[in-house]
PDB file of N, CA and C in Angstrom:
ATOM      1  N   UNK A   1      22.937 143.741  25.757  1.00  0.00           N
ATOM      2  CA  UNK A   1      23.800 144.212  26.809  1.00  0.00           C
ATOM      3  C   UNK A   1      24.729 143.098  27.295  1.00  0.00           C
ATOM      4  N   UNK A   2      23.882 142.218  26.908  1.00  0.00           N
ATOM      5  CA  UNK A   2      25.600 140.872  27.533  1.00  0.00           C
ATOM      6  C   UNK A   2      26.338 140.517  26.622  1.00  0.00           C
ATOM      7  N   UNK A   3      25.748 140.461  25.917  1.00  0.00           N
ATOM      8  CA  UNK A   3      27.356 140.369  24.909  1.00  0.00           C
ATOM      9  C   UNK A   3      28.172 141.799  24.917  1.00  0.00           C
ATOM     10  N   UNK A   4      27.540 142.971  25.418  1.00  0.00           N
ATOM     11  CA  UNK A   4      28.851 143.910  24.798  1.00  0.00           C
ATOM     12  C   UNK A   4      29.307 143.483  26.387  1.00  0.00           C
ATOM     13  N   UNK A   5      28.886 143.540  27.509  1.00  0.00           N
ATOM     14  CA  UNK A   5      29.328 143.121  28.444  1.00  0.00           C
ATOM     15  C   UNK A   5      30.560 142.054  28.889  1.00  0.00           C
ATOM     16  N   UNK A   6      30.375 141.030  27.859  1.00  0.00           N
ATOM     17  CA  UNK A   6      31.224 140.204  27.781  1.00  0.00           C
ATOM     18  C   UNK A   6      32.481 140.056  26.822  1.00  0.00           C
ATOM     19  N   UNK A   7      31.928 141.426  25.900  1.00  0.00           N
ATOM     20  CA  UNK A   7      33.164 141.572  24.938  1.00  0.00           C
ATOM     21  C   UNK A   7      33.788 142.686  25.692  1.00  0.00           C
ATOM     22  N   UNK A   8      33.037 143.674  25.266  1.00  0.00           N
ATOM     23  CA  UNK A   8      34.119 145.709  26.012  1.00  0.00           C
ATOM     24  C   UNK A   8      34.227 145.151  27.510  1.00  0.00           C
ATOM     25  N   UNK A   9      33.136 144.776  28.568  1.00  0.00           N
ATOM     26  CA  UNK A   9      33.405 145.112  29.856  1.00  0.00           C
ATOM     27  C   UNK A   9      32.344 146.084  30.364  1.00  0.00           C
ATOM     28  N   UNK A  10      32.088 145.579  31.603  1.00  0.00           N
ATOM     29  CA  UNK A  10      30.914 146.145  32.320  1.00  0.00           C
ATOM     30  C   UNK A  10      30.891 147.709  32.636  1.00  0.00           C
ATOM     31  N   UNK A  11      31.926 147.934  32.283  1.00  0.00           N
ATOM     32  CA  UNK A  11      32.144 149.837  32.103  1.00  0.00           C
ATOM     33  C   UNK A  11      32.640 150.998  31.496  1.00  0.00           C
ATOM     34  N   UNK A  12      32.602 151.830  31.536  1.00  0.00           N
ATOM     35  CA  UNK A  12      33.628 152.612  30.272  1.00  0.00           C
ATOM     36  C   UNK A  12      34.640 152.893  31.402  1.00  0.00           C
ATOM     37  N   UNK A  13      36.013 152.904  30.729  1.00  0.00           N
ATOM     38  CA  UNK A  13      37.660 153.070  31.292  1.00  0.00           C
ATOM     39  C   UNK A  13      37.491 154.819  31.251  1.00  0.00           C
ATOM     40  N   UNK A  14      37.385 155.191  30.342  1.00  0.00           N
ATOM     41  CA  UNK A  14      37.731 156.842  29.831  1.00  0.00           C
ATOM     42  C   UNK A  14      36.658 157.338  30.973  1.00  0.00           C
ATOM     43  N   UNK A  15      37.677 158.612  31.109  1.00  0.00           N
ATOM     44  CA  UNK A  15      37.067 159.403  32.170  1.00  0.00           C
ATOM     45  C   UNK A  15      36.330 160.484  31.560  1.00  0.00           C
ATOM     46  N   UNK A  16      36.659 161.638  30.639  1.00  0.00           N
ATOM     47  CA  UNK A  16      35.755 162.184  30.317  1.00  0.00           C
ATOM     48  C   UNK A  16      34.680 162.163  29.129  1.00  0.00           C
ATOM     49  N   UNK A  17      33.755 162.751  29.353  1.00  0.00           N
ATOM     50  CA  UNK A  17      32.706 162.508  28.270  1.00  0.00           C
ATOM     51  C   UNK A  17      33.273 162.173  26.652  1.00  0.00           C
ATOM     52  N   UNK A  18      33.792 163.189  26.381  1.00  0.00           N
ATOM     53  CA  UNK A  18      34.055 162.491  24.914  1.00  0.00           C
ATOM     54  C   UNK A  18      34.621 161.878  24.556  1.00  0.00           C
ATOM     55  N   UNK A  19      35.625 161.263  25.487  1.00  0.00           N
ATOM     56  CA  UNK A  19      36.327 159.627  25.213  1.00  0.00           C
ATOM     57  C   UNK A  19      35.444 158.589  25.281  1.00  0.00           C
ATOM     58  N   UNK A  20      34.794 159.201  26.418  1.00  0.00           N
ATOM     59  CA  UNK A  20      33.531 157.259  26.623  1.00  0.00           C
ATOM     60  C   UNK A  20      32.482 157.810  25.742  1.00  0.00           C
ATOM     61  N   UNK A  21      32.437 158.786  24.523  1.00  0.00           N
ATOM     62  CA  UNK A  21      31.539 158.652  23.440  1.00  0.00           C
ATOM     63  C   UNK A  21      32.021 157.843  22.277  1.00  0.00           C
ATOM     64  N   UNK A  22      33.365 158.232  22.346  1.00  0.00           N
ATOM     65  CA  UNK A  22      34.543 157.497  21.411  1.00  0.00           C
ATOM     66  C   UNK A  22      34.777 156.118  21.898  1.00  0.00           C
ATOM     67  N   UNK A  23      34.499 155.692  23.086  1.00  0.00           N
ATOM     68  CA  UNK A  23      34.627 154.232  23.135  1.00  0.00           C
ATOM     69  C   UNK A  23      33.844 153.730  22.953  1.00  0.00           C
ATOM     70  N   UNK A  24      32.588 154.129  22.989  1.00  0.00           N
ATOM     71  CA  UNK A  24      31.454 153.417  23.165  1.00  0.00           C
ATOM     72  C   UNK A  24      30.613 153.229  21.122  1.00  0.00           C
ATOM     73  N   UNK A  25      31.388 154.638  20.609  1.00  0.00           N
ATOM     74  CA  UNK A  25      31.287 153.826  19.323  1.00  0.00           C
ATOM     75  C   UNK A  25      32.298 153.095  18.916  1.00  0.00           C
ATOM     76  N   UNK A  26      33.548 153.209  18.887  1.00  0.00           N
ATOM     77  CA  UNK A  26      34.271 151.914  19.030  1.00  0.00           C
ATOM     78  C   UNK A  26      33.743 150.925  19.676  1.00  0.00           C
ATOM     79  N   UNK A  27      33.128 150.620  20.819  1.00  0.00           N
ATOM     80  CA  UNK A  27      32.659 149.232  21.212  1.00  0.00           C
ATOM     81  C   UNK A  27      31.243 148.732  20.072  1.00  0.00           C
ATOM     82  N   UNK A  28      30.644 149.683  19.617  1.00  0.00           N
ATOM     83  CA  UNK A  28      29.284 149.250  18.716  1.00  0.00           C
ATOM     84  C   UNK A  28      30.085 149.354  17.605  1.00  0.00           C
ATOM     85  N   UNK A  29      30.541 149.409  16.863  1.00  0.00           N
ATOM     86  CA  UNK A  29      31.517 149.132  15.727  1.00  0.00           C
ATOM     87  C   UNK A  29      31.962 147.842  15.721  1.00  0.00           C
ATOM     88  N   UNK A  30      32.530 147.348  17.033  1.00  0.00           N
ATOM     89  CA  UNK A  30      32.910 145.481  17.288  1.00  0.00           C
ATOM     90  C   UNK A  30      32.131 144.895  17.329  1.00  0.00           C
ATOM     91  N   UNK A  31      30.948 145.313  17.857  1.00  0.00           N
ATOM     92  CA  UNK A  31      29.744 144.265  18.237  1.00  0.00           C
ATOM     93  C   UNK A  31      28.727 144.498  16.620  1.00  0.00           C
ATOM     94  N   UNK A  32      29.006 145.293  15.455  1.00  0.00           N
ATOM     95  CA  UNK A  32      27.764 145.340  15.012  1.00  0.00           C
ATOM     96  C   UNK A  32      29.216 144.865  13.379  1.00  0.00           C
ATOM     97  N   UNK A  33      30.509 144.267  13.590  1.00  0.00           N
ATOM     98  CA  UNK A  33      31.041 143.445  12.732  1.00  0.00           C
ATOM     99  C   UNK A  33      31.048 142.460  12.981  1.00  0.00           C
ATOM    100  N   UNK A  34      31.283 142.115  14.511  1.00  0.00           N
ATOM    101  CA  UNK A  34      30.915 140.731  15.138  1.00  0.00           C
ATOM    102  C   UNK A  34      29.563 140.081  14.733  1.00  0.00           C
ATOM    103  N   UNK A  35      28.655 140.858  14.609  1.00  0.00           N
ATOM    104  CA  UNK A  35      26.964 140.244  14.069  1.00  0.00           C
ATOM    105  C   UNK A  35      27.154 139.802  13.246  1.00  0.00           C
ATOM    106  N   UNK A  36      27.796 141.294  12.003  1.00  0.00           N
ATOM    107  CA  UNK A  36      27.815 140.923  10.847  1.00  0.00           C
ATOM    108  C   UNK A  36      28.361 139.358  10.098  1.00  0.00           C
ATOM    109  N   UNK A  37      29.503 139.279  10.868  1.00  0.00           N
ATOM    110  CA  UNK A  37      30.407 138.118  10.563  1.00  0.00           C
ATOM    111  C   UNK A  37      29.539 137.060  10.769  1.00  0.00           C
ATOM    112  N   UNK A  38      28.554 136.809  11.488  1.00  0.00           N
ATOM    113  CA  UNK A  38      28.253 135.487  12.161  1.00  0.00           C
ATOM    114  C   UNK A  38      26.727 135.236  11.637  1.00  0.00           C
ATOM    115  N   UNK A  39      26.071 135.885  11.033  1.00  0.00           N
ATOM    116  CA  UNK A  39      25.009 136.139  10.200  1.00  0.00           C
ATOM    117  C   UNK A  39      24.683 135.092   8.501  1.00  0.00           C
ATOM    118  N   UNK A  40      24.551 134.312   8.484  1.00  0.00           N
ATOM    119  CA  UNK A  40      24.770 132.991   7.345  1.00  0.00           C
ATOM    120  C   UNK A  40      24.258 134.088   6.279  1.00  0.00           C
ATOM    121  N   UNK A  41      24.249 133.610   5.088  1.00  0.00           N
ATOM    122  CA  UNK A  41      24.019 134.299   3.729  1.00  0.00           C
ATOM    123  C   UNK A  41      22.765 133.096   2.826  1.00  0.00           C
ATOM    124  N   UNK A  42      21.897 133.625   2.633  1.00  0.00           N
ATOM    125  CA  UNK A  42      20.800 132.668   1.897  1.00  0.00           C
ATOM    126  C   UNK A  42      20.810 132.782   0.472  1.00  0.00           C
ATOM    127  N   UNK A  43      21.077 131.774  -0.609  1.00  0.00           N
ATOM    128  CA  UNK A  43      20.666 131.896  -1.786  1.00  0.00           C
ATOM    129  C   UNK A  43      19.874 131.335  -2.515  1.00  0.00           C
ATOM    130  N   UNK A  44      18.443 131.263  -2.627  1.00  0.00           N
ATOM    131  CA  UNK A  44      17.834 130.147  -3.673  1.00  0.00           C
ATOM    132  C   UNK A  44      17.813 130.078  -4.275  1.00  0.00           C
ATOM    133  N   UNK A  45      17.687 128.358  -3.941  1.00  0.00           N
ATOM    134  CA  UNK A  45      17.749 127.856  -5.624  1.00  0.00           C
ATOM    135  C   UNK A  45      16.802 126.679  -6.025  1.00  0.00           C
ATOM    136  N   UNK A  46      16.726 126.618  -7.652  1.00  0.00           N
ATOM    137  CA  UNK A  46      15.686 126.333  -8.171  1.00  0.00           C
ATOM    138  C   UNK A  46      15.570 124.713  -8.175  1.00  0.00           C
TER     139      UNK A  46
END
């Protein structure tokens, strides 16, 4: 919750329901490429 907090903002803007469903997967869409990106890659080796 603090990071989306600190990325989207402590509230949804859109007023009715199915916009702040639409923002709110737009906001987990940023936060779950943002992970992705920052996540190192392991390869072993021999």
């Amino acid at each position: 919750m603090g990071r989306w907090k600190s990325v989207i903002g402590e509230r949804l803007k859109s007023r009715t329901l199915d916009n702040q469903r639409t923002e709110s997967r737009i906001g987990v869409s940023v936060l779950n490429k943002m992970t992705s990106l920052g996540h190192p890659t392991f390869e072993r080796v021999s």
